[in-house]
Protein backbone atom coordinates (compact mmCIF):
# COMPACT_ATOMS: atom_id res chain seq x y z
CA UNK A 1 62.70 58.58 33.94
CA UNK A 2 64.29 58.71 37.18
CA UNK A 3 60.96 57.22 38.64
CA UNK A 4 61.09 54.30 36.80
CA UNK A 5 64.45 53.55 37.29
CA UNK A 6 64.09 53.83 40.89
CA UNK A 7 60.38 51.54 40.65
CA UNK A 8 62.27 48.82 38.50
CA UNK A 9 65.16 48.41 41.09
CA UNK A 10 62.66 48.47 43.98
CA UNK A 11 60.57 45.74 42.23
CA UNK A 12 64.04 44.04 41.39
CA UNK A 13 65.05 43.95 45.53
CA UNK A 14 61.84 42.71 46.43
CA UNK A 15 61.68 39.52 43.62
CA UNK A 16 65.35 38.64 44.94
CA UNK A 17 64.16 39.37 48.78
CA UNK A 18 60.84 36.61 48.66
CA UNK A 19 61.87 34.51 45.99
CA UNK A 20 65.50 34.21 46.50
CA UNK A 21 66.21 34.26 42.97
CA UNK A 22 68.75 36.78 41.11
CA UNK A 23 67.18 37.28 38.27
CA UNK A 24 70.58 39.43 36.69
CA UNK A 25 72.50 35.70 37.67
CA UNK A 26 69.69 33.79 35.52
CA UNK A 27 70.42 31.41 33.32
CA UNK A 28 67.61 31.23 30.63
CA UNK A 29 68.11 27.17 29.82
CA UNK A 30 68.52 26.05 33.49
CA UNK A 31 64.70 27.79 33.89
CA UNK A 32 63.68 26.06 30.62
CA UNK A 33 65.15 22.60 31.76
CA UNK A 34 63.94 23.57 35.70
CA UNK A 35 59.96 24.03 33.74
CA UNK A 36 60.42 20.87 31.73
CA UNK A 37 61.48 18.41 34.88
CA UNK A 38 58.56 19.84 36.46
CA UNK A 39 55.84 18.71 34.09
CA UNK A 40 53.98 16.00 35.68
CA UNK A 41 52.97 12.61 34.75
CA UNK A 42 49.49 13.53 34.90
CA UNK A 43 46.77 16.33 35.34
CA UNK A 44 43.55 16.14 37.68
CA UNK A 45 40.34 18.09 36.22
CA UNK A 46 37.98 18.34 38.99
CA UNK A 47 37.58 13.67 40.19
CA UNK A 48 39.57 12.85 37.03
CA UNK A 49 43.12 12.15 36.29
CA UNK A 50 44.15 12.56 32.90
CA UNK A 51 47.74 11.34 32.13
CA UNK A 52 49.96 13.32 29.91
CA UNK A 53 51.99 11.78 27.00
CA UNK A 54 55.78 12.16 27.11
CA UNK A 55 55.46 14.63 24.07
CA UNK A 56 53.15 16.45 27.17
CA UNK A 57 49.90 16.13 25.07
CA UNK A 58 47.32 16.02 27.82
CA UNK A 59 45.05 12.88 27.17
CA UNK A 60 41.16 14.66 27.40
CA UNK A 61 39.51 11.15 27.23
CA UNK A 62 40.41 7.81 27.90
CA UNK A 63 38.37 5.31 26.58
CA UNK A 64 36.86 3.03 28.44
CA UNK A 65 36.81 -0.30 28.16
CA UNK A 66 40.01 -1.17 25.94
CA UNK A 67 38.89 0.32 22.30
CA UNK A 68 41.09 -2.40 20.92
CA UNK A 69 37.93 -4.90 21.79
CA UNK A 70 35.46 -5.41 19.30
CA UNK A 71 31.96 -4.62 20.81
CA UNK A 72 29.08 -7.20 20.81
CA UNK A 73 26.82 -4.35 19.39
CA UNK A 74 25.85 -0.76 19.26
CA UNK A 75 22.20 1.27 19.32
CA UNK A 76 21.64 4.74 18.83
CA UNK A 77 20.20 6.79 22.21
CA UNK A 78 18.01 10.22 21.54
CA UNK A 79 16.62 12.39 23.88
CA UNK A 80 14.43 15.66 24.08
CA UNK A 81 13.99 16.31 20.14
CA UNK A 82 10.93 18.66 21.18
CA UNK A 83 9.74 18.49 17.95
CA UNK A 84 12.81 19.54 16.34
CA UNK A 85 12.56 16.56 13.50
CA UNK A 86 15.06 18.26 11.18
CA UNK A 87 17.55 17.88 13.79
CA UNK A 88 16.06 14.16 14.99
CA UNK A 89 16.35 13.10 11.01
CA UNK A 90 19.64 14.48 10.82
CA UNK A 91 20.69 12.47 14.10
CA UNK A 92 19.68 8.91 13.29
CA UNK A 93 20.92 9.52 9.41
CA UNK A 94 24.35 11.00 10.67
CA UNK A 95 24.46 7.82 13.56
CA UNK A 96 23.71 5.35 10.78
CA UNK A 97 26.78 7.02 8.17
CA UNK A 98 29.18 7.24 11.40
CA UNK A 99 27.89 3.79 13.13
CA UNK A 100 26.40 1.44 9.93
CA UNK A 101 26.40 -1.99 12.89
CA UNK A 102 23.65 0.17 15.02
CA UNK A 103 20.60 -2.31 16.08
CA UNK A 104 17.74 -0.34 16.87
CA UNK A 105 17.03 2.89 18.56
CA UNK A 106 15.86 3.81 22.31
CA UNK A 107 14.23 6.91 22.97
CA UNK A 108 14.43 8.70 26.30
CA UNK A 109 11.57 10.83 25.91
CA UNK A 110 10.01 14.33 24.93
CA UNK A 111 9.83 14.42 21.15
CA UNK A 112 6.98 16.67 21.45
CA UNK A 113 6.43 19.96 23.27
CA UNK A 114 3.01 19.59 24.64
CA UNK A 115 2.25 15.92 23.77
CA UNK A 116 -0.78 16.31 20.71
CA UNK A 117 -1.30 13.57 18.60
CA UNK A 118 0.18 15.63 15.55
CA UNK A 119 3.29 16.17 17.28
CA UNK A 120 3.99 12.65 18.20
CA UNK A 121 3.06 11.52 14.61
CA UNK A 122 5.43 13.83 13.27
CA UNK A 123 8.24 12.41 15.92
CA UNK A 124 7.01 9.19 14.99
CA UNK A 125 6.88 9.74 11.16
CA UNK A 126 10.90 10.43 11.31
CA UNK A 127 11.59 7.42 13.72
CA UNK A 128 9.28 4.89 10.60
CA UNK A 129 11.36 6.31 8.11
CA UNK A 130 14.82 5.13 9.90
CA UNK A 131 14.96 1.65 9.11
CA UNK A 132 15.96 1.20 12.41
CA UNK A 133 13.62 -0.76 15.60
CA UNK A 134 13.18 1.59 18.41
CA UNK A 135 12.21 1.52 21.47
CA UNK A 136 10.98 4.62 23.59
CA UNK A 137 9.50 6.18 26.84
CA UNK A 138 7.44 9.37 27.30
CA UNK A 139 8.90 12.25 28.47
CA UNK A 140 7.21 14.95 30.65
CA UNK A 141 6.25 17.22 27.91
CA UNK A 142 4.81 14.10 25.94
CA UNK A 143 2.06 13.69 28.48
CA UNK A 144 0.81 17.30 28.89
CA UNK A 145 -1.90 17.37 26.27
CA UNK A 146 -3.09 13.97 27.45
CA UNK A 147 -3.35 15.73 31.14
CA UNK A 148 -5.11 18.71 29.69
CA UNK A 149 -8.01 16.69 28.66
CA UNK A 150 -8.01 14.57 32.12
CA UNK A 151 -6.72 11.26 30.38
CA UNK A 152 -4.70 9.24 31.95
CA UNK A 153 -1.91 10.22 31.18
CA UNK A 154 0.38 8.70 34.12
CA UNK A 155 2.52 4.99 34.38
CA UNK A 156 -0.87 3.42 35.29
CA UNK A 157 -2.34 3.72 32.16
CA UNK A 158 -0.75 1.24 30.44
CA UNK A 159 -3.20 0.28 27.00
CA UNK A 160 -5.32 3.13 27.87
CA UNK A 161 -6.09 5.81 25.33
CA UNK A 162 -3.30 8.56 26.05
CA UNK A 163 -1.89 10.45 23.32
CA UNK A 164 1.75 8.79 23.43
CA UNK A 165 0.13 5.19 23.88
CA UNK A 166 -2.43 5.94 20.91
CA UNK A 167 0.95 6.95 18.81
CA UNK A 168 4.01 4.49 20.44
CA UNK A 169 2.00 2.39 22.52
CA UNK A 170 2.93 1.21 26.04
CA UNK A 171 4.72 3.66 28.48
CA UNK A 172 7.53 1.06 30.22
CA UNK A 173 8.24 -2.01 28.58
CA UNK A 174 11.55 -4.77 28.39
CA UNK A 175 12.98 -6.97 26.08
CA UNK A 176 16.12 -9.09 25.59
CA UNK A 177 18.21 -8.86 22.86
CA UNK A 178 21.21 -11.46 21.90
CA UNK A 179 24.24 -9.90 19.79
CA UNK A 180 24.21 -13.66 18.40
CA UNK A 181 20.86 -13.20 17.05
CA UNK A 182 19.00 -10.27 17.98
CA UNK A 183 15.46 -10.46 20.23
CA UNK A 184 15.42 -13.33 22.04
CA UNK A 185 15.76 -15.02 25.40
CA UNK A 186 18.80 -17.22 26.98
CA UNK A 187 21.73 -17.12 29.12
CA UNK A 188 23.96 -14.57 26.24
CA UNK A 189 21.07 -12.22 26.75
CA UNK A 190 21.27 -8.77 27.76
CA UNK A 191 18.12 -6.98 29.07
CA UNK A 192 17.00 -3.38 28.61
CA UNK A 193 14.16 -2.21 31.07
CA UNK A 194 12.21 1.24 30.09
CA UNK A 195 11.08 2.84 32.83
CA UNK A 196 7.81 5.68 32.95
CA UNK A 197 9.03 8.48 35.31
CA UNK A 198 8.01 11.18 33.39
CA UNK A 199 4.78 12.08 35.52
CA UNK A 200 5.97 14.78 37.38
CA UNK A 201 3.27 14.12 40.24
CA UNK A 202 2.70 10.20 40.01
CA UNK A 203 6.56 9.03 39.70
CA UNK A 204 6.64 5.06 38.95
CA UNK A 205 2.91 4.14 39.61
CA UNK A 206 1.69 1.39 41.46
CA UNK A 207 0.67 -1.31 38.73
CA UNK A 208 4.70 -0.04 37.32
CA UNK A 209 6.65 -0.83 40.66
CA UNK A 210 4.61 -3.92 40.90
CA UNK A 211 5.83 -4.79 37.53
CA UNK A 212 9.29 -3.71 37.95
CA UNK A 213 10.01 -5.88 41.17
CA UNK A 214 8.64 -8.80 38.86
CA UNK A 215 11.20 -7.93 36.38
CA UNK A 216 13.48 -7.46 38.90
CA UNK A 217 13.55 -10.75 40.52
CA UNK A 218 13.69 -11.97 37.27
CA UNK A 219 17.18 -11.01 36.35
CA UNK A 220 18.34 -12.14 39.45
CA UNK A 221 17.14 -15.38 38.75
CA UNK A 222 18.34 -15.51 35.17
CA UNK A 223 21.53 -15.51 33.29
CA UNK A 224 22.46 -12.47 31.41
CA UNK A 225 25.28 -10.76 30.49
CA UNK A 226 23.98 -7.56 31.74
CA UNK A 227 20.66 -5.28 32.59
CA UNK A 228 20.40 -1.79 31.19
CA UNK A 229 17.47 0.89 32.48
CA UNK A 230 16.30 3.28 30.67
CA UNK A 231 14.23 6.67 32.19
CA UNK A 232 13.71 10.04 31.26
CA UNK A 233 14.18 11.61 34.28
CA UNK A 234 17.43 11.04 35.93
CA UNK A 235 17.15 9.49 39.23
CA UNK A 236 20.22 11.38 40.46
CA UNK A 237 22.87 14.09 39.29
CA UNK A 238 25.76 15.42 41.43
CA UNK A 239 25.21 18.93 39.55
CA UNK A 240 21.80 19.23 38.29
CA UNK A 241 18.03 19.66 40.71
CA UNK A 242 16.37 18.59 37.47
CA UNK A 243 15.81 15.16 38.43
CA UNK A 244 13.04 13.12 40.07
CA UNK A 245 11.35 14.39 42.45
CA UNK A 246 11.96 18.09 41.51
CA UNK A 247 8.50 19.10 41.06
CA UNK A 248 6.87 16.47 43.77
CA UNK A 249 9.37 16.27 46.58
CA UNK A 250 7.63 13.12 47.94
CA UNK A 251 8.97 11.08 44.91
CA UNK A 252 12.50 11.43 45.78
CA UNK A 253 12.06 8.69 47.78
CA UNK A 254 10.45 6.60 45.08
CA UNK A 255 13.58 7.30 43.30
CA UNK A 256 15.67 6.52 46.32
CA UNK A 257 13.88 3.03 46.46
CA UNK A 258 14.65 2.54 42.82
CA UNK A 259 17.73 2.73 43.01
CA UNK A 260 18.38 0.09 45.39
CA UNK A 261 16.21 -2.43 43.72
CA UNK A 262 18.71 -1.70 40.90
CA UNK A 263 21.15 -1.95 42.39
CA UNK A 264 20.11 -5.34 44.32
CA UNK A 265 19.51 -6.50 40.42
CA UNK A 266 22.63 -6.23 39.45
CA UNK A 267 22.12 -3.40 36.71
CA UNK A 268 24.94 -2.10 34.78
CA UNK A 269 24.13 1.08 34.01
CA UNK A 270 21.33 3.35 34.26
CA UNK A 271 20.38 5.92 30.83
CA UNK A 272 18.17 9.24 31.13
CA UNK A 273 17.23 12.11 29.46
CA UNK A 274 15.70 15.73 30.20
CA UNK A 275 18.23 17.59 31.45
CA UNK A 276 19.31 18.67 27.90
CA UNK A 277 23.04 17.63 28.74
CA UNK A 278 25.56 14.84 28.48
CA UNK A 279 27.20 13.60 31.52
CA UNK A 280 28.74 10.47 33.14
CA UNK A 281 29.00 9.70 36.47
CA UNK A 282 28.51 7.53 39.63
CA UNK A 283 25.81 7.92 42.41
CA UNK A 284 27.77 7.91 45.30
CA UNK A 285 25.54 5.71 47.44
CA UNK A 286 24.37 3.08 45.37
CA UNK A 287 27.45 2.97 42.82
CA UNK A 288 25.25 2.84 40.08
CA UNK A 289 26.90 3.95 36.75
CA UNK A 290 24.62 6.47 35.50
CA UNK A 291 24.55 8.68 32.10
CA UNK A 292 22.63 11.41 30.74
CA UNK A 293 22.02 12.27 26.98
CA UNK A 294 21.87 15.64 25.69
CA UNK A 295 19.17 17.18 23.66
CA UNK A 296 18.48 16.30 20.15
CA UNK A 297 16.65 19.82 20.32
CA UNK A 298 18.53 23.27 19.31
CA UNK A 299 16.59 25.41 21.48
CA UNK A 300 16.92 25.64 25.78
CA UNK A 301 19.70 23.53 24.81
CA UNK A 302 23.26 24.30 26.77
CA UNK A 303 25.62 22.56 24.33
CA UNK A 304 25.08 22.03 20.24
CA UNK A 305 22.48 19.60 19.64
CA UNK A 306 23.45 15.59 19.66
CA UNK A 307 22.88 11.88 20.62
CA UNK A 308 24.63 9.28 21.64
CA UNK A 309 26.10 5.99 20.47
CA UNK A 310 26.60 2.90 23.11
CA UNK A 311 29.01 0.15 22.28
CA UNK A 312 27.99 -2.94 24.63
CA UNK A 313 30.75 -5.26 25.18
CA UNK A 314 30.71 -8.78 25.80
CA UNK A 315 30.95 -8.77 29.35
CA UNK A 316 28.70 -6.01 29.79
CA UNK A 317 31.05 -2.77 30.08
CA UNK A 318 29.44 0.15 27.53
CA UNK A 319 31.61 2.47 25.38
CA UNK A 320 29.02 6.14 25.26
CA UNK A 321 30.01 8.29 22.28
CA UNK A 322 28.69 11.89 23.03
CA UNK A 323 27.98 13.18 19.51
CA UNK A 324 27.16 16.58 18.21
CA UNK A 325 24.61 16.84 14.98
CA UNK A 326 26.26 18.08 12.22
């Protein structure tokens, strides 16, 4: 007993000695008032700010634009189903109850896990059923089959007898569509470009990079509200290896390239897949806006399986909704 008399008053005299507070001469309120001055106006979570209400609710997402505006339109985004087409049927039917404005659906690749034609049918079977246009790329595991057999399974085989383009058809494509009136062409037009940069050993393709500085140089010379691309492998993530060029170092520098020409375009933001995780962010060079969509698939998937829902705004500024299947 004597011990811990003695070790309480020794931890007492050192407290007082570095702190230079008594705690015996404490007031109780004065250190609840002293706490509550102290809160701050906001709270930084690794390059975000996030401001704290006066009732000190911490604010864990800020829209962004204003939610107050009324979007021009929405679509639904998937990714990486991997032939999980409970979970992709349960995604576009949940999407449709939660969002009933949606447009059509793009598709950022691997709804198959080794590419056959009976996977992709299956994939393609739940996508018919939906009600909904879509619009996809291949993913990596899309074209392995097709490489199996020696197809041609890469971006230059646009038309040619591949697995996906036997079951979807091309590999990159691009259309406009008008919130006024849906596909069409004119100055309220926004344009989506679908990229192929799922061959992990071929990248873009020649006959593709031809045909994306055509597209390119098109926007530039056009009037549109804003240019959306669409890949399934990211071109660049501040946390993440698993992005293009990861299996053929040579085609970081296609990516690179990319990028720029993007950029140079004018293009608002840029959408992939395959990394089985949602994330926003900026690539630090460039200043592209760039987002990747988690996995429609339950399995190698890090967080619960989901999609996600992009408002586009008149002026071009997107609203993404990460949303988990339920």
């Amino acid at each position: 007993m004597v011990m811990l008399v003695v070790l309480a008053v020794g931890i007492y005299a050192a407290y007082k000695h570095f702190s230079g507070i008594d705690l015996l001469k404490l007031d109780p309120q004065a250190v609840v008032n002293s706490v509550l001055i102290r809160v701050p106006s906001s709270f930084k979570i690794g390059s975000k700010t996030l401001p704290i209400l006066p009732n000190n609710q911490l604010v864990l997402e800020k829209s962004t634009p204003d939610t107050a505006a009324t979007p021009a339109f929405r679509f639904l985004l998937i990714a990486d189903s991997h032939s999980d087409n409970d979970d992709l049927s349960k995604a576009v039917a949940q999407a449709k109850a939660f969002y009933p404005d949606l447009e059509f659906i793009i598709g950022l690749g691997d709804y198959s896990d080794v590419g056959t034609i009976a996977e992709l049918n299956n994939a393609k079977k739940e996508l018919d059923s939906s009600g909904l246009r879509y619009f996809l790329i291949a993913g990596d595991h899309d074209l392995w089959d097709s490489r199996d057999k020696k197809m041609p399974a890469g971006p230059d085989s646009i038309g040619a007898g591949t697995n996906f383009n036997q079951v979807f058809g091309p590999l990159f494509q691009s259309f406009d569509f008008s919130a006024k009136g849906g596909s069409t062409s004119g100055g309220d037009n926004f344009h989506f470009l679908l990229l192929a940069n799922s061959d992990n050993y071929k990248g873009l393709g020649d006959t593709q990079q031809k045909w994306i500085e055509n597209e390119l140089e098109k926007i530039k010379q056009q009037s549109t509200r804003g240019t959306f691309v669409f890949l399934h492998e990211p071109l660049f993530h501040p946390s993440s290896d698993h992005v293009m060029g990861k299996v053929e170092s040579s085609l970081k520098q296609q990516a690179r390239d990319l990028m720029y020409q993007l950029k140079a375009a004018g293009v608002k933001k840029v959408f992939a897949g395959d990394i089985h995780f949602f994330s926003e962010y900026t690539e630090p060079v460039t200043g592209l806006e760039m987002v990747t969509i988690g996995a429609v698939a339950i399995e190698r998937n890090p967080q619960a399986p989901r999609y996600a829902v992009v408002s586009v705004f008149d002026d071009g500024t997107t609203k993404v909704d990460d949303v988990e299947i339920k």
